[in-house]
C-alpha atoms as a PDB file:
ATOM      1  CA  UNK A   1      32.538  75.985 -63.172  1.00  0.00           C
ATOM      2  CA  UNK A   2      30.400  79.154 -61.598  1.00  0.00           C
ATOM      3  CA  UNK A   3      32.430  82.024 -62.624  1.00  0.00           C
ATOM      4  CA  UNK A   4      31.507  85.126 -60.514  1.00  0.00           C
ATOM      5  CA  UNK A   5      33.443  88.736 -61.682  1.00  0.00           C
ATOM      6  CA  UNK A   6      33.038  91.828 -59.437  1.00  0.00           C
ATOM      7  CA  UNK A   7      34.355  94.867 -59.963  1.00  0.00           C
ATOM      8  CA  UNK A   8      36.200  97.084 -57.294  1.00  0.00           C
ATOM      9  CA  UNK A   9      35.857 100.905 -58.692  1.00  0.00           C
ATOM     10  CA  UNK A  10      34.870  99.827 -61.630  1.00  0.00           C
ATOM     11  CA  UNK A  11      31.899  98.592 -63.670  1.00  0.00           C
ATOM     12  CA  UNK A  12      31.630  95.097 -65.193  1.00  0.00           C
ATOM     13  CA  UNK A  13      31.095  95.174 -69.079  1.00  0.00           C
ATOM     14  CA  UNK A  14      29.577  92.214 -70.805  1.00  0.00           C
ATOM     15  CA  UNK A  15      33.055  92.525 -73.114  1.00  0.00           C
ATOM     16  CA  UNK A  16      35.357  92.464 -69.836  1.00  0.00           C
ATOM     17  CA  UNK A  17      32.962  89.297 -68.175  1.00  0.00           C
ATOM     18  CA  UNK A  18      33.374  87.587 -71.567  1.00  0.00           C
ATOM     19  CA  UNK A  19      36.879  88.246 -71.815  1.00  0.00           C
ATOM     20  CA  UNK A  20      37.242  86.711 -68.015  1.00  0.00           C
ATOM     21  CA  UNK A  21      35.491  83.849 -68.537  1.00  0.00           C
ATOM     22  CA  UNK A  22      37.063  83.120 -72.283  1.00  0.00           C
ATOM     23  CA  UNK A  23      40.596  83.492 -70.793  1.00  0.00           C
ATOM     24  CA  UNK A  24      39.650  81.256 -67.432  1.00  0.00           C
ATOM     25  CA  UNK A  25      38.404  78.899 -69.950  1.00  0.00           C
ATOM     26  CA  UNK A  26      42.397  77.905 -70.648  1.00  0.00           C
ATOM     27  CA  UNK A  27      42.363  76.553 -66.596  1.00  0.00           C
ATOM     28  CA  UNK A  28      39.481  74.293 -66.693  1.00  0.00           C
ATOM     29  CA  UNK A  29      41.318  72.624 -70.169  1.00  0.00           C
ATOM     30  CA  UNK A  30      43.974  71.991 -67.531  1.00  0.00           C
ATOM     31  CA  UNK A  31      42.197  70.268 -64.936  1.00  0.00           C
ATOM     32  CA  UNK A  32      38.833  69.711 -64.683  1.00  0.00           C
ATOM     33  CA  UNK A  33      37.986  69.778 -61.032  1.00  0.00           C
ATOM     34  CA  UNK A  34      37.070  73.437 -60.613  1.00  0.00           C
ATOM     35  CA  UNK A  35      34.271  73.966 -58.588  1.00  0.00           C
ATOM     36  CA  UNK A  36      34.107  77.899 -58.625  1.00  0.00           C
ATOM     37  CA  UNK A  37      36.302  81.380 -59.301  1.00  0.00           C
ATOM     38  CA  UNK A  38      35.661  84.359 -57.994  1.00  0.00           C
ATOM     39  CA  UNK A  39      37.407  87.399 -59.541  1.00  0.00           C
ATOM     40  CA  UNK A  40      37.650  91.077 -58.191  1.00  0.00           C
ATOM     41  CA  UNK A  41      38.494  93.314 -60.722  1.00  0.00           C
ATOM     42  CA  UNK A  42      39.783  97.120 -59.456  1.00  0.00           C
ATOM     43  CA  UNK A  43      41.057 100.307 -60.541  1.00  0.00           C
ATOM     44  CA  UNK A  44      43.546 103.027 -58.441  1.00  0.00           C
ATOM     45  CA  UNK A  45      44.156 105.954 -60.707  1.00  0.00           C
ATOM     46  CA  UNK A  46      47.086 103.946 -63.022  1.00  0.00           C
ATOM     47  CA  UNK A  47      47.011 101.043 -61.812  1.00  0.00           C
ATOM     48  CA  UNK A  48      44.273  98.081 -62.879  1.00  0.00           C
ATOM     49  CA  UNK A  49      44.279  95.074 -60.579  1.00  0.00           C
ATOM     50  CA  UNK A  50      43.002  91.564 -60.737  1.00  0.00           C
ATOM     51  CA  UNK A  51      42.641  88.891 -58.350  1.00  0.00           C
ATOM     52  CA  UNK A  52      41.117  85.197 -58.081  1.00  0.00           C
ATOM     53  CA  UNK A  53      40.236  82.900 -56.067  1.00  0.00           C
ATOM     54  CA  UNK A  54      39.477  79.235 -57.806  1.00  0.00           C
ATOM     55  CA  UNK A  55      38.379  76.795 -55.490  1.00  0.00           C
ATOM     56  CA  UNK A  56      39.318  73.340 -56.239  1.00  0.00           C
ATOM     57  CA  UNK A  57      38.760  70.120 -54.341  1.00  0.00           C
ATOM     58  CA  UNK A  58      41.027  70.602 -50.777  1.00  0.00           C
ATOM     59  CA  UNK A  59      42.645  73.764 -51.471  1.00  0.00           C
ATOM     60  CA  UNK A  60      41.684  77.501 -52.706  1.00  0.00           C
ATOM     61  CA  UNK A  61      44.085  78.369 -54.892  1.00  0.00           C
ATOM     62  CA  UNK A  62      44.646  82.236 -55.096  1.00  0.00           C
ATOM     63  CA  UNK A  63      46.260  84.678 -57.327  1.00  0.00           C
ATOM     64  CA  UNK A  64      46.675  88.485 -57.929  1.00  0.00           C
ATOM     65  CA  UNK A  65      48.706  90.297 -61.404  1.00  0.00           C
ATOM     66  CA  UNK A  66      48.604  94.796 -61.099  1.00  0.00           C
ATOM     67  CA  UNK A  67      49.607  96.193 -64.289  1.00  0.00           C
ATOM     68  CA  UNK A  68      48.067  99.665 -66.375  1.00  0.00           C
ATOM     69  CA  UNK A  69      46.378  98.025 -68.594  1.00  0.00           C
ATOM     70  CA  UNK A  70      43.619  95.666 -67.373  1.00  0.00           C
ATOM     71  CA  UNK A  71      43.620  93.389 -69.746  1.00  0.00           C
ATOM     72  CA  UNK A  72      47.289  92.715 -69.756  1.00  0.00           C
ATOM     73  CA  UNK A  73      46.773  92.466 -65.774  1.00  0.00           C
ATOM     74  CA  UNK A  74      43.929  89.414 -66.938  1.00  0.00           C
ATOM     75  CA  UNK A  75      46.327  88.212 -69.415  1.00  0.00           C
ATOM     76  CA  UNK A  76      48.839  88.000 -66.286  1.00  0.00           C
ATOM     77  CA  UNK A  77      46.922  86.764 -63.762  1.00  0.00           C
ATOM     78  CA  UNK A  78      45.657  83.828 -65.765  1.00  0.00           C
ATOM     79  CA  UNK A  79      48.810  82.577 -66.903  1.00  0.00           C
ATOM     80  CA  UNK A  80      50.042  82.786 -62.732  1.00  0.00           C
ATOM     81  CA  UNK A  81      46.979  80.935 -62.292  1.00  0.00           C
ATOM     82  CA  UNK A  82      48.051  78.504 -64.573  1.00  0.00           C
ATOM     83  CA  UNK A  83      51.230  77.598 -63.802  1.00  0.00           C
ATOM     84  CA  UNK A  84      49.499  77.251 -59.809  1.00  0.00           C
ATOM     85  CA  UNK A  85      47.193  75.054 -61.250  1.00  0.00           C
ATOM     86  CA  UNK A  86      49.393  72.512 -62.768  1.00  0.00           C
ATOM     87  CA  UNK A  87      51.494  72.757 -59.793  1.00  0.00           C
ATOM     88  CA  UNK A  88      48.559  71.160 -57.750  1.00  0.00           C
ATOM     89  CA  UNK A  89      47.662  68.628 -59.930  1.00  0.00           C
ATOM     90  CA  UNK A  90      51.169  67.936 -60.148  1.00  0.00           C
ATOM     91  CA  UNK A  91      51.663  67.296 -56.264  1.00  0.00           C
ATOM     92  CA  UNK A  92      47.901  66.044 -56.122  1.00  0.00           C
ATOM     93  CA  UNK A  93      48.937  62.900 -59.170  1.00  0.00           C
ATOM     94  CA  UNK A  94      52.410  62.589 -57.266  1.00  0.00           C
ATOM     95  CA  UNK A  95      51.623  60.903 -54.062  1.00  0.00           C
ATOM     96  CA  UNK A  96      49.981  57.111 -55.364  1.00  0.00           C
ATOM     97  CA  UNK A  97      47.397  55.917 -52.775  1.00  0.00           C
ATOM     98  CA  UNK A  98      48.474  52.670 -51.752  1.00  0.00           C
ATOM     99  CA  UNK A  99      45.933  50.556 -49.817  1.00  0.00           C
ATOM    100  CA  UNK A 100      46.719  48.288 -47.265  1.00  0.00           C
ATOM    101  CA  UNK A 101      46.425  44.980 -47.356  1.00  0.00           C
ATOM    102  CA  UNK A 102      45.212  42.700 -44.124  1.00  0.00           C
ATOM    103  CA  UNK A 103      46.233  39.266 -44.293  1.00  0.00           C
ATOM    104  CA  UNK A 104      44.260  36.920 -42.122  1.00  0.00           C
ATOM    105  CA  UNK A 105      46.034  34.240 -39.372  1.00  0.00           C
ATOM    106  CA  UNK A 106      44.880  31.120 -39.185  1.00  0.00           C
END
């Protein structure tokens, strides 16, 4: 999975980028067709924002958590993300493809 944190008012750390990826690490256990995140990371005087966007095959899934702290926004936003997740691979294992079956006439 490319994982690819910006920040929005606010500079990256290697702690906050580990912290990201560590916690975005519980997804992927979930289902392993991620192809990329994105995550925007902001600040607005008291309140800390976070935001993804995981793209996963035939659908971006996206998600956004505002709280004070930033790392309880992070701590927010991936478990929303998680619940979307296994939502989609839900539906996505619900619908069985059936093929169809041509009979010949003699």
């Amino acid at each position: 999975m490319n994982l690819n944190v910006s920040g929005h008012h606010l500079d990256i750390t290697p702690a906050i980028h580990r912290y990201v990826s560590s916690k975005l690490g519980r997804v992927t256990r979930h289902f392993d067709h991620v192809i990329d995140a994105h995550v925007i990371l902001s600040v607005a005087k008291l309140r800390q924002k976070a935001e993804v966007t995981l793209h996963v095959r035939g659908k971006d899934i996206h998600c956004k958590c505002v709280d004070a702290d930033l790392y309880a926004a992070i701590d927010l936003l991936v478990d929303k993300l998680d619940r979307q997740v296994l939502k989609y691979k839900g539906k996505r294992h619900r619908k069985p493809q059936v093929a169809i079956k041509r009979s010949k006439a003699d």
